[in-house]
C-alpha atoms as a PDB file:
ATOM      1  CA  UNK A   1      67.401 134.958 -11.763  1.00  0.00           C
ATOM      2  CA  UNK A   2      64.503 134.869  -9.160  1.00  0.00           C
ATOM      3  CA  UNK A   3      61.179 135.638 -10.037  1.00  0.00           C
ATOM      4  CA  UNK A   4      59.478 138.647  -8.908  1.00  0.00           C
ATOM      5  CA  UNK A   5      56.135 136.863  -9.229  1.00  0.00           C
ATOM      6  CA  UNK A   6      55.018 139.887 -11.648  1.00  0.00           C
ATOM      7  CA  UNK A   7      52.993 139.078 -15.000  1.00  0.00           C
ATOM      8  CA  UNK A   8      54.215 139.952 -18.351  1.00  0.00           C
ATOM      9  CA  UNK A   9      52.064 141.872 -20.915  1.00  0.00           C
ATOM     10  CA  UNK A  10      52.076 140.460 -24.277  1.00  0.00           C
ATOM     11  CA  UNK A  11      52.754 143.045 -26.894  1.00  0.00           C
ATOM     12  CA  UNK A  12      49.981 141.651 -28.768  1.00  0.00           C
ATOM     13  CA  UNK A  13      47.563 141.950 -25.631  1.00  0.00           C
ATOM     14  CA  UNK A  14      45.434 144.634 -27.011  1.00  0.00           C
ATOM     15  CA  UNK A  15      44.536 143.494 -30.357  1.00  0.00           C
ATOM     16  CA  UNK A  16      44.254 139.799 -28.862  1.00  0.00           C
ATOM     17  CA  UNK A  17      42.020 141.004 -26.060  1.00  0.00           C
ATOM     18  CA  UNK A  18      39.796 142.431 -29.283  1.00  0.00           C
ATOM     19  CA  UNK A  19      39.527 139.050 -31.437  1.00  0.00           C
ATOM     20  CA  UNK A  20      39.248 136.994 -28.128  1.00  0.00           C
ATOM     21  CA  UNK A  21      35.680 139.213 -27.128  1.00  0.00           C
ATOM     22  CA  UNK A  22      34.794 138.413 -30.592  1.00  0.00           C
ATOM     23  CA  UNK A  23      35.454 134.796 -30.237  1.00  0.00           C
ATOM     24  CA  UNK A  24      32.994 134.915 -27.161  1.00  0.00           C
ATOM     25  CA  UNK A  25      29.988 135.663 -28.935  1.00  0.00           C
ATOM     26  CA  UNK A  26      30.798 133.588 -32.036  1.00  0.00           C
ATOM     27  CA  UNK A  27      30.066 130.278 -32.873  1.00  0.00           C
ATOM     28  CA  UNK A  28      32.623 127.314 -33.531  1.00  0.00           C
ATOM     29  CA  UNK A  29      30.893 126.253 -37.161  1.00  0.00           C
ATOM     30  CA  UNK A  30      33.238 128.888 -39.261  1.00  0.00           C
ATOM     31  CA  UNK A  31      36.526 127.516 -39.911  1.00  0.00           C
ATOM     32  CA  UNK A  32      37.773 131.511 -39.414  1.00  0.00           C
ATOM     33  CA  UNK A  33      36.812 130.778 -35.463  1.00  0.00           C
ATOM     34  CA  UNK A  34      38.291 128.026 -34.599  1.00  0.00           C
ATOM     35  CA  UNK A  35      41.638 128.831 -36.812  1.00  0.00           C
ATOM     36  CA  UNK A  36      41.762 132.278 -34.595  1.00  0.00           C
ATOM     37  CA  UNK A  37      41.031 129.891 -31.349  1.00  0.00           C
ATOM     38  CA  UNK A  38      43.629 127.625 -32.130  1.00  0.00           C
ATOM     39  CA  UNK A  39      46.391 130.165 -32.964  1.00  0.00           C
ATOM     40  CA  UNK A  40      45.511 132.416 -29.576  1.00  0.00           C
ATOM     41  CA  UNK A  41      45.879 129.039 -27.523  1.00  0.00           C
ATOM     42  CA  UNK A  42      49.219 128.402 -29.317  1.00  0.00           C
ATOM     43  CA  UNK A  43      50.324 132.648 -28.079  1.00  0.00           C
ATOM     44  CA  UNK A  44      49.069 132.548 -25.131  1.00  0.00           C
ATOM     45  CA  UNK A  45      50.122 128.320 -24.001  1.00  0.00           C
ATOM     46  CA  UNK A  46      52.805 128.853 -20.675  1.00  0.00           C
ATOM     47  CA  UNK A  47      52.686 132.458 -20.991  1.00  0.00           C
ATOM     48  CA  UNK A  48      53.527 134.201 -17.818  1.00  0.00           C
ATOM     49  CA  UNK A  49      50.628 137.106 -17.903  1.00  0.00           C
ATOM     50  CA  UNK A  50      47.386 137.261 -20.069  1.00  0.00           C
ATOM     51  CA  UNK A  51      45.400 135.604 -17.330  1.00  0.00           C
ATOM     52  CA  UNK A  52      42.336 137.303 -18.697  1.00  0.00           C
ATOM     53  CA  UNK A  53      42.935 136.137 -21.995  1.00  0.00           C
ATOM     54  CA  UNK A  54      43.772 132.591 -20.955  1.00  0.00           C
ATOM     55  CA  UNK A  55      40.806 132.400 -18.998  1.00  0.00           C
ATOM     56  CA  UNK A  56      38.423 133.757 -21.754  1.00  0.00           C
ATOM     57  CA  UNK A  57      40.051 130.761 -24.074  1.00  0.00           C
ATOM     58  CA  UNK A  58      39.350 128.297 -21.661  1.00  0.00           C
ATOM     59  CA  UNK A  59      36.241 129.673 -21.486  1.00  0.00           C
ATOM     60  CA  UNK A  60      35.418 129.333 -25.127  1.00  0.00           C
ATOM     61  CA  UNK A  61      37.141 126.035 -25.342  1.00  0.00           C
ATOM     62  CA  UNK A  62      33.996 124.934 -22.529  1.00  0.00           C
ATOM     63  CA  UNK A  63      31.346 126.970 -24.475  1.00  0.00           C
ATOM     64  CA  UNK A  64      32.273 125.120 -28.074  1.00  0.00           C
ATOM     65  CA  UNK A  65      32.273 121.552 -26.221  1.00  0.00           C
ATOM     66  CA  UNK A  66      36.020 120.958 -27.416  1.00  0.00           C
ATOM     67  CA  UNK A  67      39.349 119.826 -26.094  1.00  0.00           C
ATOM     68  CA  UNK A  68      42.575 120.979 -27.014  1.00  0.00           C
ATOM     69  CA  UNK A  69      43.044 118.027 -29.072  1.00  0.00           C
ATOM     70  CA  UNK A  70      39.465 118.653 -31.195  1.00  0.00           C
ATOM     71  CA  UNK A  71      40.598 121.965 -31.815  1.00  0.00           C
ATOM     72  CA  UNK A  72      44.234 121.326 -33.241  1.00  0.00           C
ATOM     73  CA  UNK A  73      42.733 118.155 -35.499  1.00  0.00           C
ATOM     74  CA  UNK A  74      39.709 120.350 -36.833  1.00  0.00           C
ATOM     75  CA  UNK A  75      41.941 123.539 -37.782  1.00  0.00           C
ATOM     76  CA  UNK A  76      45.070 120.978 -38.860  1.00  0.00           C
ATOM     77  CA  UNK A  77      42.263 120.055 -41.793  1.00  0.00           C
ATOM     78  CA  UNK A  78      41.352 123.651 -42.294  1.00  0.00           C
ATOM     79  CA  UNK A  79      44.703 124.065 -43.043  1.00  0.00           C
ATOM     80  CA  UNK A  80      45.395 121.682 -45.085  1.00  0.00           C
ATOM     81  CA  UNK A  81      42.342 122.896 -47.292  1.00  0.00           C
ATOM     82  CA  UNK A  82      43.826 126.202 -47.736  1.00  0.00           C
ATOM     83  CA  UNK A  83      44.779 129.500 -45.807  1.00  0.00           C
ATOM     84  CA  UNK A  84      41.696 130.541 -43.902  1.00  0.00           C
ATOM     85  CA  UNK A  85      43.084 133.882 -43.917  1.00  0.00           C
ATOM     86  CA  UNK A  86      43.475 134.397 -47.172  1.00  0.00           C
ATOM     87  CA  UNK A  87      39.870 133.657 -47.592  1.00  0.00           C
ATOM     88  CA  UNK A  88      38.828 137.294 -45.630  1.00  0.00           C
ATOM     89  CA  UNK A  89      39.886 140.601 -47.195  1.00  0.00           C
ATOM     90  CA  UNK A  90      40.200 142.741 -44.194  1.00  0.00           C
ATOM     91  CA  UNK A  91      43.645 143.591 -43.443  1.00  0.00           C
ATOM     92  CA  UNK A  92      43.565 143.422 -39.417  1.00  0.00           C
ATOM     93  CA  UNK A  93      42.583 139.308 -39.794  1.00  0.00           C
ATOM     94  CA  UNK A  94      46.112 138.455 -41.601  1.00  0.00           C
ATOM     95  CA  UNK A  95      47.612 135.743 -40.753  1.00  0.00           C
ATOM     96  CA  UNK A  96      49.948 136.902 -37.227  1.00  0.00           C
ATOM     97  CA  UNK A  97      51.747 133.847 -35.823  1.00  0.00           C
ATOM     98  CA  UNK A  98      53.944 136.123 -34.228  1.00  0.00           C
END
C-alpha cells in the first residue's frame, strides 16, 4: 500500500496534548511527572502524526536534562515501588496505557 505521506491523529491526541502542556511547566522531581513522560514517549515512539506532541516530549526530555534511558530506569523504580497512579485520586490521571 503506498503512502500518501498524510499524518495520523491519535485518538488520544486531545487529552495527551492537555497532560503534555502540563508536563511543560512541571518539574521532573515528582515521580507522577516523569511516570506520565515516560508513558507519552512509549504512545507516541514511531507514531506517524503527533509531531507537536513528539516535539513538546523532546522538548521536555532537553528541559529535565534526561535521556531516554534516565527516564525508563527512574520510572522502572517508581514502578516497582508501587502504582504512581493509584497514589492521585482524580479520575482523568488513571492509569491509560492504551
Amino acid at each position: 500500500m503506498p503512502s500518501t505521506g498524510k499524518e495520523q491523529q491519535h485518538p488520544q491526541e486531545k487529552r495527551d496534548r492537555a497532560a503534555v502542556d502540563r508536563l511543560l511547566q512541571a518539574q521532573p522531581d515528582a515521580p507522577y511527572n516523569l511516570a506520565e513522560l515516560a508513558r507519552l514517549r512509549i504512545r507516541y515512539r514511531g507514531f506517524p502524526g503527533a509531531k507537536e506532541i513528539q516535539t513538546d516530549l523532546d522538548k521536555i526530555m532537553q528541559q529535565w536534562q534526561l535521556t531516554e534511558e534516565q527516564l525508563f530506569e527512574q520510572t522502572r523504580q517508581i514502578h516497582d515501588r508501587g502504582l504512581v497512579y493509584r497514589e492521585r485520586n482524580n479520575q482523568d490521571d488513571r492509569e491509560d496505557w492504551s
